[in-house]
Protein backbone atom coordinates (compact mmCIF):
# COMPACT_ATOMS: atom_id res chain seq x y z
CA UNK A 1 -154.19 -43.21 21.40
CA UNK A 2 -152.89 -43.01 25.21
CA UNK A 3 -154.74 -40.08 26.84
CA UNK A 4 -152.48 -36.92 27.31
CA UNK A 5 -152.07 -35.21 30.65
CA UNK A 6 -153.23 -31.58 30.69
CA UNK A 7 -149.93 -28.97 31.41
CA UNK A 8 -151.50 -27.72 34.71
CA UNK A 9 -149.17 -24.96 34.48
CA UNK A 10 -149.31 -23.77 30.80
CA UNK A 11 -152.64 -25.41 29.54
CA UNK A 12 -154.73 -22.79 27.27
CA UNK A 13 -158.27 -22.50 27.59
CA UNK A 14 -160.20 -21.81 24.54
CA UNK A 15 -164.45 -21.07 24.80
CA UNK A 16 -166.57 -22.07 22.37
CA UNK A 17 -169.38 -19.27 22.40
CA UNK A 18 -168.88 -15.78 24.08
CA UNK A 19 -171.80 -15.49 26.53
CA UNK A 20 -172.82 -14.38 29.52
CA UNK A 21 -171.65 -17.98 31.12
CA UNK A 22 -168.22 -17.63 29.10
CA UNK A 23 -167.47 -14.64 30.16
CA UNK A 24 -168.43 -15.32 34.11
CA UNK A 25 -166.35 -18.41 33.88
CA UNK A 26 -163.20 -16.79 32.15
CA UNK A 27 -163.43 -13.40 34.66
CA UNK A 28 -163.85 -15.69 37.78
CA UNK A 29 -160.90 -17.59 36.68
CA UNK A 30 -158.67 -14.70 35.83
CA UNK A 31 -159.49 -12.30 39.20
CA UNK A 32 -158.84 -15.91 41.23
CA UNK A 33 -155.38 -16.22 39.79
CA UNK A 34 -156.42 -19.86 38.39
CA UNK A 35 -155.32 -18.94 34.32
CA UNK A 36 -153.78 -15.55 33.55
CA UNK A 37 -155.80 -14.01 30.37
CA UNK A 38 -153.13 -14.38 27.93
CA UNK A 39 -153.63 -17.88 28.48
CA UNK A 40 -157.42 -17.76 27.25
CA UNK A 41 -159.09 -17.76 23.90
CA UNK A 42 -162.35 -17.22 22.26
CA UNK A 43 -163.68 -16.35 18.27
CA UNK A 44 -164.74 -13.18 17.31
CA UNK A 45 -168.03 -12.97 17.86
CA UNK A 46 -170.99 -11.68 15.61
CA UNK A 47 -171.86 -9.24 18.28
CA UNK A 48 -169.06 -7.36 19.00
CA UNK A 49 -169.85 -6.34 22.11
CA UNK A 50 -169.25 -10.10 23.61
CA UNK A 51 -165.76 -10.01 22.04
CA UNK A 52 -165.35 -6.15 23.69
CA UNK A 53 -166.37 -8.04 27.05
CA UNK A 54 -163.59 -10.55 26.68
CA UNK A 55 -161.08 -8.29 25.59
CA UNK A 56 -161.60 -5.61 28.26
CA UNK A 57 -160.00 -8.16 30.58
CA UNK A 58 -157.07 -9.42 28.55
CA UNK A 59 -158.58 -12.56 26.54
CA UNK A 60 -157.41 -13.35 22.83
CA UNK A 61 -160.01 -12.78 20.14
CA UNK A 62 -159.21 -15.75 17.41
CA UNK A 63 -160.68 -15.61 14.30
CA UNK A 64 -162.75 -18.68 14.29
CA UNK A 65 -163.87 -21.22 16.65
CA UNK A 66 -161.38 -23.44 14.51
CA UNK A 67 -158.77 -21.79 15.68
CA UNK A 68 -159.75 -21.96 19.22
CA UNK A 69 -159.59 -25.56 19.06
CA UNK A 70 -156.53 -25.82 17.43
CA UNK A 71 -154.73 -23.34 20.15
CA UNK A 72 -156.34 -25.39 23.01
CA UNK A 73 -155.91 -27.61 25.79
CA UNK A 74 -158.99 -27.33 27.48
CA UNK A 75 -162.36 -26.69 25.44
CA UNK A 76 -165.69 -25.21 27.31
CA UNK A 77 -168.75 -25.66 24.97
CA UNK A 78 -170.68 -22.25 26.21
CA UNK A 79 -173.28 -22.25 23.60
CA UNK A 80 -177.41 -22.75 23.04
CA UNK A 81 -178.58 -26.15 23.45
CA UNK A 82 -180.30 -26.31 20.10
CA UNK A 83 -176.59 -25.50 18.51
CA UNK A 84 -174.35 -27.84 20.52
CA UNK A 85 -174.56 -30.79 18.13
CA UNK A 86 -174.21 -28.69 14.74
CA UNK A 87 -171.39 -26.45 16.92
CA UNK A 88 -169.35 -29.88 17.82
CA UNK A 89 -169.71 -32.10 14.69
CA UNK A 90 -168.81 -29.52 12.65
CA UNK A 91 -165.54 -29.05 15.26
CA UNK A 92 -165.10 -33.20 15.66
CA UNK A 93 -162.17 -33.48 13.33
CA UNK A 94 -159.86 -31.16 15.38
CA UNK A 95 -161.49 -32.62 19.02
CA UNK A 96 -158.75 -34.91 19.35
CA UNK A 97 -158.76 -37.23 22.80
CA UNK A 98 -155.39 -34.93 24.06
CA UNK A 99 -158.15 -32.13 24.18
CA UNK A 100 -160.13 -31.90 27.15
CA UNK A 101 -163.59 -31.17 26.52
CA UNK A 102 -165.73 -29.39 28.73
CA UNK A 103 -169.80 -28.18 28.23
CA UNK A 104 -172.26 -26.21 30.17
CA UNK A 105 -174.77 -26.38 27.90
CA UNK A 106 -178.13 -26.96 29.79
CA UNK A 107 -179.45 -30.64 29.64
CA UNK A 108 -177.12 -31.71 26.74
CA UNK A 109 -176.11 -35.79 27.97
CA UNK A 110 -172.86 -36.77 28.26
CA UNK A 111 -173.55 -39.45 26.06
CA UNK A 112 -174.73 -37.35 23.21
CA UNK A 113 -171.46 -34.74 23.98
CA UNK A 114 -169.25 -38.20 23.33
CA UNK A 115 -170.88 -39.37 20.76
CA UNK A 116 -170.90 -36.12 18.63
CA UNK A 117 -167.00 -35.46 19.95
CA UNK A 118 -165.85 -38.84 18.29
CA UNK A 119 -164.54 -39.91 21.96
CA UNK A 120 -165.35 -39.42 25.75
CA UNK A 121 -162.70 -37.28 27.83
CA UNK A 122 -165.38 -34.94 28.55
CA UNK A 123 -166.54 -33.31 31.45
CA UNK A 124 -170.31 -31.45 31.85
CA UNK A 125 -170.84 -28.79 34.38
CA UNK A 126 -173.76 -27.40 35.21
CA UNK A 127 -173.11 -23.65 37.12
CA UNK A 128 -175.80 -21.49 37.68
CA UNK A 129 -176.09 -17.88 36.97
CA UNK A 130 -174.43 -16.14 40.33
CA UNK A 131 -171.35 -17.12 38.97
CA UNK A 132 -171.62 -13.77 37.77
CA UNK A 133 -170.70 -12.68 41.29
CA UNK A 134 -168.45 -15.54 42.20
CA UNK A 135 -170.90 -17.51 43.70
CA UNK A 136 -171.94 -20.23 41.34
CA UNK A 137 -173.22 -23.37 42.41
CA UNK A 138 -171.97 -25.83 40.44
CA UNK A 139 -172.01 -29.68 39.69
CA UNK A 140 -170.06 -31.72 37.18
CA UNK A 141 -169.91 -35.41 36.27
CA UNK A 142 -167.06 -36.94 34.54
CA UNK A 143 -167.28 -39.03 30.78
CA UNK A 144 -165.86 -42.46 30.54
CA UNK A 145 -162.31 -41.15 29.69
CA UNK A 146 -162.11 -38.05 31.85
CA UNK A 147 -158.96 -38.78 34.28
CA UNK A 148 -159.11 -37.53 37.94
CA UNK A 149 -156.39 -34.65 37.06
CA UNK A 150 -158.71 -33.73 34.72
CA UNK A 151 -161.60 -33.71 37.30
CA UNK A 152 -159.54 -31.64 39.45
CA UNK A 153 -158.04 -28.92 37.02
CA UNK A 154 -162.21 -28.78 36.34
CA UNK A 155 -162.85 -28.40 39.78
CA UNK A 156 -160.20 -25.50 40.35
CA UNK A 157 -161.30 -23.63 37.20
CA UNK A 158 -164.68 -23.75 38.80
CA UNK A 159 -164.33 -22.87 41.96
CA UNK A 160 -162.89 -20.02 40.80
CA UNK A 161 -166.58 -18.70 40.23
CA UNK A 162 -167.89 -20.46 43.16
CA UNK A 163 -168.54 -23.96 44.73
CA UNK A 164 -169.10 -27.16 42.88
CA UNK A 165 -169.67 -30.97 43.89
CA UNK A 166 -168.99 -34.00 41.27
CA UNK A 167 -172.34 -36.23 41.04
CA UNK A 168 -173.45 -39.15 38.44
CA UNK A 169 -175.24 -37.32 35.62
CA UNK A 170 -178.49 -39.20 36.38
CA UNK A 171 -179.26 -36.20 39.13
CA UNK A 172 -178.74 -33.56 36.23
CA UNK A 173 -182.50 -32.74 36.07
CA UNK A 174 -182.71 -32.73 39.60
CA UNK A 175 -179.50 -30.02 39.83
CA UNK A 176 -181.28 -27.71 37.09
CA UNK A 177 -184.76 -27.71 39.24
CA UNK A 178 -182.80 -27.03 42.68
CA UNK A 179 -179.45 -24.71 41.41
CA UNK A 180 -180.54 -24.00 37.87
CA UNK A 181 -183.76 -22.32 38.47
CA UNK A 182 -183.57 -21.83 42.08
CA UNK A 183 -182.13 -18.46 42.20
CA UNK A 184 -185.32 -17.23 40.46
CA UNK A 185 -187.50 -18.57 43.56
CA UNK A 186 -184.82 -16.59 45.80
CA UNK A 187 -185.32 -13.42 43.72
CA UNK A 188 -189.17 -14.14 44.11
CA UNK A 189 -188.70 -14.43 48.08
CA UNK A 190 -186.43 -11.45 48.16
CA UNK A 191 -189.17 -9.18 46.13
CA UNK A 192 -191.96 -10.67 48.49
CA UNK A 193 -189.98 -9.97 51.37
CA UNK A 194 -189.57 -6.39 50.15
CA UNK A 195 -193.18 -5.72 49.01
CA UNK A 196 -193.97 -7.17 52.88
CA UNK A 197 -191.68 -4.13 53.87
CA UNK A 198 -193.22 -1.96 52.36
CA UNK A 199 -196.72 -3.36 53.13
CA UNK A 200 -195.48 -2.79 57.00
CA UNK A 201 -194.10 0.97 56.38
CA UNK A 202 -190.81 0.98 55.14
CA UNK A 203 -189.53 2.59 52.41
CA UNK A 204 -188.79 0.89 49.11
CA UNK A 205 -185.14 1.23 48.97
CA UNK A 206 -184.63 0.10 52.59
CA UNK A 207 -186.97 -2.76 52.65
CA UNK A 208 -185.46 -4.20 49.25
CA UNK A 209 -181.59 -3.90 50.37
CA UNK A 210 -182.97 -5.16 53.74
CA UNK A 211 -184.47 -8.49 52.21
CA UNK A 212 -181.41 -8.75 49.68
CA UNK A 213 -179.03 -8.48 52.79
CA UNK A 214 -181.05 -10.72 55.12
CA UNK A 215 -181.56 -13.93 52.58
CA UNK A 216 -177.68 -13.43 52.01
CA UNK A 217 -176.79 -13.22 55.73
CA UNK A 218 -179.30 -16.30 56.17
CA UNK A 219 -177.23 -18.28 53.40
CA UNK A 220 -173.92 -17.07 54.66
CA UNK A 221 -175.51 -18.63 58.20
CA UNK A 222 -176.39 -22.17 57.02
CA UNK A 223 -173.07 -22.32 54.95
CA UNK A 224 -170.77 -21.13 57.69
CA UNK A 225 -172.43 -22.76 60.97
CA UNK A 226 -173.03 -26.54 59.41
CA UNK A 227 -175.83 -26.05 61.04
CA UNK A 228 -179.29 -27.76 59.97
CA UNK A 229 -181.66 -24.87 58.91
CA UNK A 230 -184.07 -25.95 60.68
CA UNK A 231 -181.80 -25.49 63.76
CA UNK A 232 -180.99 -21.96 62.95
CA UNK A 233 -184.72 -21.53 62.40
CA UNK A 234 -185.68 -22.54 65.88
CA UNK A 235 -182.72 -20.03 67.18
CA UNK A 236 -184.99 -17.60 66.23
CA UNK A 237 -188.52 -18.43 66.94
CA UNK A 238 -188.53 -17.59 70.43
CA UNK A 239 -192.19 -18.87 72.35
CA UNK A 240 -194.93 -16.26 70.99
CA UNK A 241 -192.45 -14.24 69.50
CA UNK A 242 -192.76 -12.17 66.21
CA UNK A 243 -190.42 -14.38 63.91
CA UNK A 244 -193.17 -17.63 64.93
CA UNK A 245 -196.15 -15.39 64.16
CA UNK A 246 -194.70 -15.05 60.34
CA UNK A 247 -193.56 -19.02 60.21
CA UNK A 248 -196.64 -20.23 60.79
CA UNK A 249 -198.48 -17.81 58.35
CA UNK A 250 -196.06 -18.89 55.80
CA UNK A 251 -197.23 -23.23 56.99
CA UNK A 252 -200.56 -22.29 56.53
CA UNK A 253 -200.06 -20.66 52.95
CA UNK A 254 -197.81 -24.00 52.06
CA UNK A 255 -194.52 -22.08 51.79
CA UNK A 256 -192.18 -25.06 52.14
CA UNK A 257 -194.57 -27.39 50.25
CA UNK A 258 -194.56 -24.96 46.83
CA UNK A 259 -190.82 -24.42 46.89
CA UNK A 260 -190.36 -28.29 47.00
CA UNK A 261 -193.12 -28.29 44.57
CA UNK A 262 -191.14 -25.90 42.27
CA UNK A 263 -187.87 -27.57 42.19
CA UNK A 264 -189.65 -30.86 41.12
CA UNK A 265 -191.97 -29.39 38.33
CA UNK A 266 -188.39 -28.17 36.72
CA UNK A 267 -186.69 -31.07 37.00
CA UNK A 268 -189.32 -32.71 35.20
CA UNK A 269 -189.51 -30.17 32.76
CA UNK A 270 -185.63 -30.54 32.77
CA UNK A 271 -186.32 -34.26 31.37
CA UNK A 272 -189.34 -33.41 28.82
CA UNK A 273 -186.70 -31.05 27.28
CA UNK A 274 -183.60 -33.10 27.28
């Protein structure tokens, strides 16, 4: 069977699984203009606030996850790990190859998405949570059958919620240490930068919405200048200044060495789990 070009225009986009993700995904898309709501389906779900959530915005509650399918062009797997296999098979006679299939679950293979899908025009993504806020980062890698208009209608729906890059699956682990769990370490820093606030004097409040505001305006800095951060570091170490008094107390305590430290110990817990 000769693979069938998504409608661009008029595809339909059906989620399978109501989440958090789901939902971050299908509001990104809709305030960006990418898919109007009507256009965008999900099952009722056994919580009903999820299916509230979805609904508040415009998106079609279907009855089952059957029916999803059946309405769909385009169909994101949102769901548990530990379900996707049971979730798919038991959806593999209606996953026909003029579907495109699309999953975010966490450190589910491409292989294993094909294999339980009955063919390989699939697509896994791996966002992070700030695509709550429109600011995912996100990386996707492309199954044997996935065309490049697929890719692309992928990358739009995506970028909707944020950035993302296409990479070979085989850096997966090494995406969910670094963009997976890094915005934990960055809520760590910003709470340690706030504590150090208020260890120096300042009042809660100000010292956490100053820390929340400066690691944003740092990120905003390395993002918007192309600059190295290292070169944007040195901008602001002046010779015996204040900002090189903190740097090296944060060498000597092995600052950069433990986040590099972190990102690694997830990725390989990112392989132990796949």
């Amino acid at each position: 069977m000769d693979i069938v070009p998504i409608p661009a225009d008029t595809y339909k986009l059906g989620f399978i699984g109501a989440g958090k993700m789901a939902e971050s995904i299908a509001r990104g898309a809709v305030r960006s203009g990418v898919i109007p709501a009507s256009r965008i389906l999900t099952a009722s779900h056994s919580n009903s606030s999820r299916g509230d959530a979805f609904q508040s915005f415009g998106v079609s509650l279907l009855s089952s996850n059957d029916d999803v399918v059946r309405e769909s062009n385009v169909v994101i797997f949102s769901v548990k790990p530990q379900v996707v296999k049971d979730v798919v098979l038991k959806l593999n006679p209606l996953l026909t190859k003029n579907k495109l299939l699309v999953s975010v679950a966490a450190g589910v293979k491409l292989h294993d998405l094909q294999e339980w899908a009955g063919h390989n025009r699939f697509i896994r993504v791996m966002p992070n949570t700030p695509a709550a806020v429109g600011e995912a980062a996100s990386v996707m890698s492309l199954g044997g059958a996935a065309t490049e208009e697929d890719a692309n209608l992928i990358a739009k729906l995506f970028g909707s919620i944020g950035k993302i890059w296409k990479a070979d699956e085989k850096y997966f682990d090494a995406v969910t240490g670094l963009s997976g769990s890094g915005p934990a370490y960055v809520y760590l820093a910003i709470e340690a930068l706030a504590d150090g606030g208020v260890a120096a004097g300042l009042p809660r409040d100000l010292a956490l919405k100053l820390a929340s505001q400066t690691v944003l305006g740092a990120a905003s800095m390395v993002t918007g200048t192309g600059k190295h951060p290292g070169q944007l570091k040195d901008d602001v170490t002046s010779p015996a200044g204040t900002t090189i008094s903190g740097v090296h107390e944060l060498e000597k305590g092995g600052f950069r060495g433990t986040l590099m430290n972190a990102v690694v110990a997830a990725a390989k817990r990112s392989r132990e789990l796949a």
